[in-house]
Protein backbone atom coordinates (compact mmCIF):
# COMPACT_ATOMS: atom_id res chain seq x y z
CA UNK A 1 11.33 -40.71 11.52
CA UNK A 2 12.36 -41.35 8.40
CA UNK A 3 11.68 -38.34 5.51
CA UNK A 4 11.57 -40.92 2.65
CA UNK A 5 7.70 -41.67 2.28
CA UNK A 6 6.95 -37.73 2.72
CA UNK A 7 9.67 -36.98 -0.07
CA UNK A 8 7.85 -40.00 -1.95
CA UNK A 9 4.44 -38.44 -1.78
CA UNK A 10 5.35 -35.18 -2.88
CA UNK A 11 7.28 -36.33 -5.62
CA UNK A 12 4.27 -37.95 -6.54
CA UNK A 13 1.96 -34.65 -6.16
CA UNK A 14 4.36 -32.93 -8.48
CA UNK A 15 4.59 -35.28 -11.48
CA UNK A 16 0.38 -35.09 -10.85
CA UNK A 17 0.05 -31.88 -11.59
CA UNK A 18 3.33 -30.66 -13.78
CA UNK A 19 3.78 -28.85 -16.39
CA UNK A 20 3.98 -32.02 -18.90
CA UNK A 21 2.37 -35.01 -19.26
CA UNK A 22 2.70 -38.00 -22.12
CA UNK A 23 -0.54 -38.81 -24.33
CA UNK A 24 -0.82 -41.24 -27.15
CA UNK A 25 3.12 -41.09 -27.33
CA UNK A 26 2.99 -37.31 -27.91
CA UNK A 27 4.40 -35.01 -25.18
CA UNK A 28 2.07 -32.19 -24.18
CA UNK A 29 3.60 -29.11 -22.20
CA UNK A 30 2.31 -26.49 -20.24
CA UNK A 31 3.25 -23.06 -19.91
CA UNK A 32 2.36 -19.91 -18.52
CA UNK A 33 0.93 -16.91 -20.45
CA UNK A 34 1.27 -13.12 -19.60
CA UNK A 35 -0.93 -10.91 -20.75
CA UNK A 36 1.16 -8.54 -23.70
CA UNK A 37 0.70 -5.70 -26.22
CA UNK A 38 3.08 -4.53 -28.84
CA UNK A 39 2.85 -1.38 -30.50
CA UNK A 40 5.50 -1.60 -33.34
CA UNK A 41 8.56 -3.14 -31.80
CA UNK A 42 7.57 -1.84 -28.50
CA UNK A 43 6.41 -4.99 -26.38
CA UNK A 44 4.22 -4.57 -22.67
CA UNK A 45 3.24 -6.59 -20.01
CA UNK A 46 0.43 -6.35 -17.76
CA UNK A 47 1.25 -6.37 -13.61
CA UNK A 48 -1.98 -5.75 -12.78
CA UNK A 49 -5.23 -3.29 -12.62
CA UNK A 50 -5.74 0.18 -11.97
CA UNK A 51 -9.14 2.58 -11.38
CA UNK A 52 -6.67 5.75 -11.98
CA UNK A 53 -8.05 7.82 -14.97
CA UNK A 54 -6.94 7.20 -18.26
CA UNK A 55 -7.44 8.79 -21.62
CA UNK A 56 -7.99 7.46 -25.22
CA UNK A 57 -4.82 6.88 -27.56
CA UNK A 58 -4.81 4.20 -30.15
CA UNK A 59 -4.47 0.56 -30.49
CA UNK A 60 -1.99 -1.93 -29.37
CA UNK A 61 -2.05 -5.84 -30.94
CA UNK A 62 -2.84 -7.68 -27.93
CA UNK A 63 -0.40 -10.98 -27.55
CA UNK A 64 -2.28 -14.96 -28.00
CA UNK A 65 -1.95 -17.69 -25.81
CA UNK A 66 -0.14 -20.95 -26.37
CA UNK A 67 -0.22 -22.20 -23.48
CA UNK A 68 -0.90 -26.52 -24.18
CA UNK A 69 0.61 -28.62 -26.78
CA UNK A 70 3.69 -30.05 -27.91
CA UNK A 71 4.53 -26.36 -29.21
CA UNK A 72 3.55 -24.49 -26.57
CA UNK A 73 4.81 -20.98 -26.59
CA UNK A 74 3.37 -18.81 -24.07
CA UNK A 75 2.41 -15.17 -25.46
CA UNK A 76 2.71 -14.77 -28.70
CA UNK A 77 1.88 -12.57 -31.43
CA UNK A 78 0.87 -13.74 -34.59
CA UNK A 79 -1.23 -12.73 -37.52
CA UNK A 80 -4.70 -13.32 -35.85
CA UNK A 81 -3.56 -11.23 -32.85
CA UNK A 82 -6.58 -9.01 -31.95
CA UNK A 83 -6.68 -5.19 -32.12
CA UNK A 84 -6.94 -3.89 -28.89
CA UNK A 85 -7.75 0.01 -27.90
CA UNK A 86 -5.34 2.01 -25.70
CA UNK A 87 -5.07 4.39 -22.75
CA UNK A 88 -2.63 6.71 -21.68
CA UNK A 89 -1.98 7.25 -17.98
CA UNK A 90 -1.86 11.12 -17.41
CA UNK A 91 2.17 12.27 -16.52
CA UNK A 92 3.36 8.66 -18.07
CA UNK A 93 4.97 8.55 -21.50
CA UNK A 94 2.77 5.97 -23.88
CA UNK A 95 6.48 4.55 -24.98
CA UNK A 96 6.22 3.45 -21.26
CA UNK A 97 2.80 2.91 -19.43
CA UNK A 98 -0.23 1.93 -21.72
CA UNK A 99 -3.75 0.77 -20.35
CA UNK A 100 -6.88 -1.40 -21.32
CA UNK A 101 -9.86 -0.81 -20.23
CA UNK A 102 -11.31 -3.81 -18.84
CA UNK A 103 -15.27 -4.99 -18.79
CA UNK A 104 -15.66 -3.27 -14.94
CA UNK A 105 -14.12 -0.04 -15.87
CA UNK A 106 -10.86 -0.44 -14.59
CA UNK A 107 -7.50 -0.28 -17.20
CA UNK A 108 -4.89 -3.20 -17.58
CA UNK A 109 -1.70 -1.29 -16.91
CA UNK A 110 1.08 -2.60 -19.42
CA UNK A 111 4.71 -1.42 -18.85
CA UNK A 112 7.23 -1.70 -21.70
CA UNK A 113 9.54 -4.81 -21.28
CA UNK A 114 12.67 -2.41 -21.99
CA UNK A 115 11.74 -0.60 -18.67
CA UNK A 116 12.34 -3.30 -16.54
CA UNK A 117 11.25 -5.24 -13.61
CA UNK A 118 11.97 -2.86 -11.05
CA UNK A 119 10.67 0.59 -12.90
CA UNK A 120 7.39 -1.36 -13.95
CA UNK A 121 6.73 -2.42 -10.05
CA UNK A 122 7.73 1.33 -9.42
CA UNK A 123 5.33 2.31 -11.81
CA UNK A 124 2.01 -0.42 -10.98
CA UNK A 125 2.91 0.70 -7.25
CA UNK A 126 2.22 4.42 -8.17
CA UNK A 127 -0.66 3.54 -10.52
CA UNK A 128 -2.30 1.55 -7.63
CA UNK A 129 -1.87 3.60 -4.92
CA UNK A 130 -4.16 6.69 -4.52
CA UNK A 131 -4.08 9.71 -7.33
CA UNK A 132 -2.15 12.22 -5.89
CA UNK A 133 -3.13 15.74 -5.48
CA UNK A 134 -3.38 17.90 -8.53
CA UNK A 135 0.41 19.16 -8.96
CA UNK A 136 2.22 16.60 -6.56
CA UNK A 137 3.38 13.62 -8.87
């Protein structure tokens, strides 16, 4: 059996639904946005969602998506970047871990970029998992 008309059709599926297409002799290009704060230099990116308890701390400008066009960025931050309110995560720095409360209640964790993939899973996975008891962190 020959491998060419399956390698054929999903060729085809891919240049369907990629990342850039040609209009009206422009190219448009897709990208992917994550969701990102900076406070001062500091930039944060979201992994996910937590129900842990947070408390009030300031504001973070919350990153803009460019995600279509023949510039298309990603997340940026520019001069119409909204003002967002913060959370701090109790026994996490705020240089670290930050959080945004979301419209059910829960907090956006965001994890500085400098930290790294592996200590921001380390973190989400402790932020996600169930509070430990009071003393045991």
């Amino acid at each position: 059996m020959s491998t060419r008309p399956v390698l054929a059709a999903l060729a085809l599926a891919v240049a369907a639904t990629g990342c850039g297409g040609h209009r009206g002799g422009q190219t448009t290009v897709t990208v992917d946005c994550q969701r990102q704060l900076r406070v001062g230099a500091a930039v944060y990116t979201s992994p996910g969602y937590t129900d842990r308890p947070a408390t009030p701390l300031g504001t973070a400008e919350e990153a803009r998506c460019h995600d279509t066009g023949q510039d298309a960025r990603g997340s940026v931050f520019t001069d119409a970047s909204p003002t967002v309110a913060t959370f701090a995560f109790p026994g996490y720095p705020a240089a670290e871990v930050l959080g945004v409360r979301s419209r059910d209640g829960e907090y956006a964790v965001f994890v500085a970029v400098s930290a790294g993939i592996a200590e921001s899973e380390r973190i989400y996975a402790e932020l996600t998992d169930d509070p430990p008891a009071a003393g045991q962190r």
